[in-house]
Protein backbone atom coordinates (compact mmCIF):
# COMPACT_ATOMS: atom_id res chain seq x y z
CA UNK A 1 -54.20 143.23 -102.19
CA UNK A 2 -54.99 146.56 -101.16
CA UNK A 3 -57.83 147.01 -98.63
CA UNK A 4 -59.82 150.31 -98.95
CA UNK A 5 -63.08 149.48 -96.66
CA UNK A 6 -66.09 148.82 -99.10
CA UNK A 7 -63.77 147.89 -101.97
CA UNK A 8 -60.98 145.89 -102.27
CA UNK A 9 -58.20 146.02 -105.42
CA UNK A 10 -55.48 143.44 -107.14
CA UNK A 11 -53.15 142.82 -109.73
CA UNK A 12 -53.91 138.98 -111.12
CA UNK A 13 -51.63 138.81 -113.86
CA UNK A 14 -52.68 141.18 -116.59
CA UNK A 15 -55.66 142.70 -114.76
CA UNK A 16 -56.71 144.88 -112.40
CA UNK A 17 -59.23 143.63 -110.15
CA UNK A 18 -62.20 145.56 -108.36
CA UNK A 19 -64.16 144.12 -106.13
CA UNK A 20 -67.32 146.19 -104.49
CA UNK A 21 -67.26 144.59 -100.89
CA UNK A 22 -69.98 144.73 -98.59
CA UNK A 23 -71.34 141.44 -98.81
CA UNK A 24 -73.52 142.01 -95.98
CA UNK A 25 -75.06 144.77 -97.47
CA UNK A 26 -75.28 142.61 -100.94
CA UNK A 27 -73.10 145.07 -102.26
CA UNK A 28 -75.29 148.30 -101.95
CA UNK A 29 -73.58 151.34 -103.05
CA UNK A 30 -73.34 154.32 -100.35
CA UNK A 31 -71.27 157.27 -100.09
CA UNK A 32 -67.56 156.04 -98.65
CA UNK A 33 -68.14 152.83 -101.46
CA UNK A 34 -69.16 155.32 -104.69
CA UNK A 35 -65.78 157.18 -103.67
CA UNK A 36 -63.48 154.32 -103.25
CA UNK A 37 -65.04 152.86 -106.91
CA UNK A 38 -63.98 156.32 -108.39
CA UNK A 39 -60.70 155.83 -106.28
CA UNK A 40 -59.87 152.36 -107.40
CA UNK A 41 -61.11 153.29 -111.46
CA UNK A 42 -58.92 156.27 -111.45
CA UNK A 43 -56.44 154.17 -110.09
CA UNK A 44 -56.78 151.25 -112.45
CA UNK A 45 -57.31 153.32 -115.32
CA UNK A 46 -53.79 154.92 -115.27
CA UNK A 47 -51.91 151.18 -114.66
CA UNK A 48 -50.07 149.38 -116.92
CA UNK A 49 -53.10 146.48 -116.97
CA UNK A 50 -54.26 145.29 -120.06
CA UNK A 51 -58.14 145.20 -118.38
CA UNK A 52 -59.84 146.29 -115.73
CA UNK A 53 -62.06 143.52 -114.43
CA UNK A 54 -64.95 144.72 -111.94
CA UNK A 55 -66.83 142.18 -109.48
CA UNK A 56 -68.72 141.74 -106.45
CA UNK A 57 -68.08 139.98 -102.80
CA UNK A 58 -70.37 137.42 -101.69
CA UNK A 59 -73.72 136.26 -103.70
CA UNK A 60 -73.78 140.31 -105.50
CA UNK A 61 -72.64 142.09 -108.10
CA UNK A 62 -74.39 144.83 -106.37
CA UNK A 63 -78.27 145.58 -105.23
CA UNK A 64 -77.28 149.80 -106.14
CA UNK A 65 -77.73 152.86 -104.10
CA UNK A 66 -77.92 152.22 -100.34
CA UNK A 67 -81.64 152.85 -99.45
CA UNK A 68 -80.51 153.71 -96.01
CA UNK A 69 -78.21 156.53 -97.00
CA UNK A 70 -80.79 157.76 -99.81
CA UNK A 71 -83.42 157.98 -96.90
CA UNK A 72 -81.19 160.28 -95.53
CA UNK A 73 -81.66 162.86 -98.44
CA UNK A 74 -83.51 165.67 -97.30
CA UNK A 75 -82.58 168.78 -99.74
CA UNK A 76 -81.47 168.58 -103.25
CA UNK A 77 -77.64 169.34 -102.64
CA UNK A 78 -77.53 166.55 -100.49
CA UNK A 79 -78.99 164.37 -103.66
CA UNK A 80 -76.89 165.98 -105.85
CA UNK A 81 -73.90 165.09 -103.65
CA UNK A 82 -74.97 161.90 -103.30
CA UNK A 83 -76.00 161.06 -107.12
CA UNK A 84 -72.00 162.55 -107.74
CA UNK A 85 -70.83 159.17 -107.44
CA UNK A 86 -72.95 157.48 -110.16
CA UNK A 87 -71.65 160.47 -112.79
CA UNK A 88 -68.25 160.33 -111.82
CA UNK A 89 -68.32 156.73 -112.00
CA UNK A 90 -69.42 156.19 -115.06
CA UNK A 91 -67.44 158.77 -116.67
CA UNK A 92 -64.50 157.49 -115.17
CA UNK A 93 -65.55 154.04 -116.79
CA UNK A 94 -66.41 155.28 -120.43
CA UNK A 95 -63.48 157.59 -120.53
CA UNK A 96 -61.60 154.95 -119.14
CA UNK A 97 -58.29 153.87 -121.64
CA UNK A 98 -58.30 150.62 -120.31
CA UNK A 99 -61.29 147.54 -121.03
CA UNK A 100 -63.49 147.27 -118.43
CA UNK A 101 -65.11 143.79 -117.66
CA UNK A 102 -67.73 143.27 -115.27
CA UNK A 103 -68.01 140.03 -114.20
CA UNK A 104 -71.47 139.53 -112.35
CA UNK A 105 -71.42 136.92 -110.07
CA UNK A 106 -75.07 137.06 -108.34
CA UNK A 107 -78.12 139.59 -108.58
CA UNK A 108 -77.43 143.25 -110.36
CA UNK A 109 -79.76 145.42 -109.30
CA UNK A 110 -80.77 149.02 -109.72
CA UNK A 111 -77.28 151.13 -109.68
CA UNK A 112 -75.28 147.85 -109.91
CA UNK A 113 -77.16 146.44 -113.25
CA UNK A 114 -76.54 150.21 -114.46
CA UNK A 115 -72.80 150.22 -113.81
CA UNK A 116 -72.89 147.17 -116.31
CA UNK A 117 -73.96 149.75 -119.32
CA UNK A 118 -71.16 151.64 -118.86
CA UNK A 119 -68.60 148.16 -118.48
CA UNK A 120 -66.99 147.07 -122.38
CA UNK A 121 -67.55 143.67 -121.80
CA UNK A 122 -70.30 142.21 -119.07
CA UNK A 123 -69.70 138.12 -118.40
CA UNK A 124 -72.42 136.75 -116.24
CA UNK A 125 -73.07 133.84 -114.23
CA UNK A 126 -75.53 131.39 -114.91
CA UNK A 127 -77.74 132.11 -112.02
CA UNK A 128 -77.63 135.60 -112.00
CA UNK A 129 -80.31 137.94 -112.41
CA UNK A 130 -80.93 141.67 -113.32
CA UNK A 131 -83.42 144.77 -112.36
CA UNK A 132 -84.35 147.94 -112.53
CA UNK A 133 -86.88 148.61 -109.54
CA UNK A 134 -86.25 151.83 -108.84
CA UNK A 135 -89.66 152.97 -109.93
CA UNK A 136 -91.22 150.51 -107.32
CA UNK A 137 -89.37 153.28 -104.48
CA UNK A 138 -91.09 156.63 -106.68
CA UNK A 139 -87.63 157.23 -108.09
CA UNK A 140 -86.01 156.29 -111.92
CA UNK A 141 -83.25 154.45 -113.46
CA UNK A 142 -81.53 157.77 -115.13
CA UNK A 143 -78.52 155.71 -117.01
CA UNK A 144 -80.79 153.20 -118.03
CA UNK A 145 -83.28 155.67 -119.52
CA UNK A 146 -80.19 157.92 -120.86
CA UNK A 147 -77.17 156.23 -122.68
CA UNK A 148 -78.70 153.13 -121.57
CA UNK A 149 -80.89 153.26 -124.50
CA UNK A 150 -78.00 152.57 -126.82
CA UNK A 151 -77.40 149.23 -124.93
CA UNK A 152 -80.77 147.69 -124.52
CA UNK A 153 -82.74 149.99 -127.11
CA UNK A 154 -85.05 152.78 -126.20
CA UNK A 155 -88.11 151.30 -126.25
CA UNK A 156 -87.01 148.38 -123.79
CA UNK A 157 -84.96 150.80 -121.26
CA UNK A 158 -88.34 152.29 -121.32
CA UNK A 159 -90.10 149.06 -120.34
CA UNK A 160 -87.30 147.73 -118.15
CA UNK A 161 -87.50 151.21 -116.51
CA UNK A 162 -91.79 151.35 -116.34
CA UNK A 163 -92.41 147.64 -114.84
CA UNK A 164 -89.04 147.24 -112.44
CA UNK A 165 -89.53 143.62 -113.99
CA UNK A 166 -86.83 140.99 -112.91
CA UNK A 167 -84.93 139.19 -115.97
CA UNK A 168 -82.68 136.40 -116.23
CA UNK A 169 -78.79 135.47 -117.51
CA UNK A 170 -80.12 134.41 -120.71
CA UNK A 171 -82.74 137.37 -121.31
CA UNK A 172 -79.67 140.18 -120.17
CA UNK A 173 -78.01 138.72 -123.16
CA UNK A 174 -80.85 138.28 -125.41
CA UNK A 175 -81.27 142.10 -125.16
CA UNK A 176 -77.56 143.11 -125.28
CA UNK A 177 -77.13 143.98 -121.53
CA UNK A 178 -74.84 140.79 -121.04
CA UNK A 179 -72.21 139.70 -123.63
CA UNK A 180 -71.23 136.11 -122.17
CA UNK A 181 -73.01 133.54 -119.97
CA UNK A 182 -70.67 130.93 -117.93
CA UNK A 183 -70.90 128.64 -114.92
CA UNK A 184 -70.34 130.55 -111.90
CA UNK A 185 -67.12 128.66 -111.33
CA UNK A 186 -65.97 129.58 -114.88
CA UNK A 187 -66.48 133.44 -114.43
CA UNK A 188 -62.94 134.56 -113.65
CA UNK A 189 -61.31 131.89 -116.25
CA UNK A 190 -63.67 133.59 -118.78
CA UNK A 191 -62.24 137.26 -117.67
CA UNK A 192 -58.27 136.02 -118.30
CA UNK A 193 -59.36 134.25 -121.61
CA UNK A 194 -60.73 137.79 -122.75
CA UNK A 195 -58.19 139.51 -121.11
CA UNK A 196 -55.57 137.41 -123.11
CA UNK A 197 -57.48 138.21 -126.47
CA UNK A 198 -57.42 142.07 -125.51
CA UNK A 199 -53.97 141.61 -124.87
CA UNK A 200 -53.03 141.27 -128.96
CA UNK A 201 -54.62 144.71 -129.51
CA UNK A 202 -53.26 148.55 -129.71
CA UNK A 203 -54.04 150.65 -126.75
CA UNK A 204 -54.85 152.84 -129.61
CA UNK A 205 -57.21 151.02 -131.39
CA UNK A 206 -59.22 150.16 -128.19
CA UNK A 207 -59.25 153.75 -127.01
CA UNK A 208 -60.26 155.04 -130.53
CA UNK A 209 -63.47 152.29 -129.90
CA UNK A 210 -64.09 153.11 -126.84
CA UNK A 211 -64.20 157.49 -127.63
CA UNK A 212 -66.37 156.97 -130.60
CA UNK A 213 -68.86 154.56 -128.84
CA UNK A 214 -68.90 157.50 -125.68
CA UNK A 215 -69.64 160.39 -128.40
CA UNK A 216 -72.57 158.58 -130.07
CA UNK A 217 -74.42 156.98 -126.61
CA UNK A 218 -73.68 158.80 -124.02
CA UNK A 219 -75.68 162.05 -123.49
CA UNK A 220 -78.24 163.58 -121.54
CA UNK A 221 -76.82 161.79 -118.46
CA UNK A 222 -76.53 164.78 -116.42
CA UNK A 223 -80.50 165.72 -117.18
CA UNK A 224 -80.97 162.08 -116.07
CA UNK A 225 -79.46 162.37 -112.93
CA UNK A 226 -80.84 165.38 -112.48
CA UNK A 227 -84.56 164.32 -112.23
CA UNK A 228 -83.42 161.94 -110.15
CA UNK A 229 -82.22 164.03 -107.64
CA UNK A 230 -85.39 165.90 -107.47
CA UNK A 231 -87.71 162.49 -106.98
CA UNK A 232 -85.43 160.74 -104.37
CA UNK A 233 -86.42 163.80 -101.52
CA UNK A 234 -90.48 163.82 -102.36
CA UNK A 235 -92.89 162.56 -99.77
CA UNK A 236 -93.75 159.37 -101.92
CA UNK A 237 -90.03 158.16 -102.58
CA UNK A 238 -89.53 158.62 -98.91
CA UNK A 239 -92.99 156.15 -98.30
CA UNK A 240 -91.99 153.83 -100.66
CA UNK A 241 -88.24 153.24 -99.50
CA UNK A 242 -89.24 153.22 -96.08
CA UNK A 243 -91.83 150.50 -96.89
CA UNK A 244 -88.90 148.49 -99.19
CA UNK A 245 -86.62 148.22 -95.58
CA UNK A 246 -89.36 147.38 -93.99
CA UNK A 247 -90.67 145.01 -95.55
CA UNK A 248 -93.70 146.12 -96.11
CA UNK A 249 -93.28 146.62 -100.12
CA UNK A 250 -92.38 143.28 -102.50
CA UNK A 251 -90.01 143.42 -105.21
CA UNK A 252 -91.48 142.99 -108.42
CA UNK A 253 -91.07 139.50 -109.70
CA UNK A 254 -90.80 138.96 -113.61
CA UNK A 255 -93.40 138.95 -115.95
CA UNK A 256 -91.68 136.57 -117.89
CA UNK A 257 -92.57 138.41 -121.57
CA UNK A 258 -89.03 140.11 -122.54
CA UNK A 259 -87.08 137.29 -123.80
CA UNK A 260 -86.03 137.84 -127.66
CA UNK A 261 -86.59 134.02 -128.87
């Protein structure tokens, strides 16, 4: 195992395992963890794995951008530095040649339940649960209201993105943002078992999937990310994240009317 701070990396057999580690932290994604990730991807993309299998230390997948460091955004080249990570990221992942599984094994949040849209194949525990709040600290989800259209449909990135509602296991997959839901103890069984199936297949044949699925979906990321950038160092954002570490401001709780039964 190779030890790289806030992430940690593997070989198990035919994948290659990333784990985003700061458990005390739930997994929040700062600057040093956003460049190991790209680190670890670039890494993992250019093995001889059949998958890539991403995770999360602890009781997280990941809660998303660090409030503390985005606090510490006071011009827009510091955002844009910042926001760097979620592009290259992603890119990283949809370019990737390799499947990438994300396995979530607790809450996905924000930045953490958006690094899912850009995974091939999500696998979620039973108790897990999914948000995107961001518009609760005066800033937006931009994957989710980008490419993340193509995942979830427009109109419900739209709603996800306008009411930071909370969602369950089984209403992730009702809308297409999970694929599989397992026992918590069956999660990385379930990641071999796919990674076995994946195993039968052309490189070719799953890179040819992947490109085509990138050129139709993913677009107007960088406009995304770019509004973003601009909201995160306002006066209100600022408020509003201050309040969130506080304590002072409540997650919002679901509304329970987004299930597809």
């Amino acid at each position: 195992m190779t030890y790289h701070e806030t992430v940690l990396s593997e070989k198990r057999k035919m994948c290659y395992w990333i784990y985003l580690n700061r458990p005390e932290k739930l997994n929040a994604l700062d600057t040093r963890t956003w460049e190991r990730l790209i680190y670890e991807l670039n890494r993992a993309c250019e093995s001889d794995s059949v998958a890539i299998v991403l995770t999360g230390k602890g009781r997280a997948f990941s809660t998303g951008d660090d409030i503390e460091n985005m606090l510490r955004l006071n011009t827009k080249q510091e955002a844009l530095n910042f926001f760097n990570g979620i592009k290259q990221s992603l890119n990283t992942m949809i370019s990737c040649k390799k499947p990438i599984i994300a396995l979530v094994n607790g809450l996905a949040v924000g930045g953490g339940a958006e690094l899912l849209l850009a995974a091939d194949i999500v696998i979620a525990a039973e108790n897990s649960w999914f948000s995107f709040p961001e518009i609760s600290l005066g800033v937006i989800p931009p994957i989710l209201i980008s490419a993340g259209g193509g995942v979830v449909g427009f109109r419900r990135a739209k709603y996800l993105a306008l009411t930071g509602t909370r969602f369950s296991a089984q209403e992730a997959r009702n809308m297409g943002l999970v694929d599989e839901i397992v026992p918590q103890s069956d999660l990385e069984k379930e990641a071999f078992a796919i990674a076995d199936t994946l195993s039968n297949y052309t490189q070719e044949s799953i890179r040819s999937i992947k490109k085509i699925v990138y050129e139709i979906y993913w677009k107007d990321i960088e406009k995304a990310i770019d509004e973003l950038t601009n909201l995160v160092i306002t006066e209100d954002a600022k408020y509003r994240m201050e309040s969130f570490e506080s304590h002072k401001l409540k997650p919002v709780k679901n509304h329970g009317i987004i299930s597809n039964k």
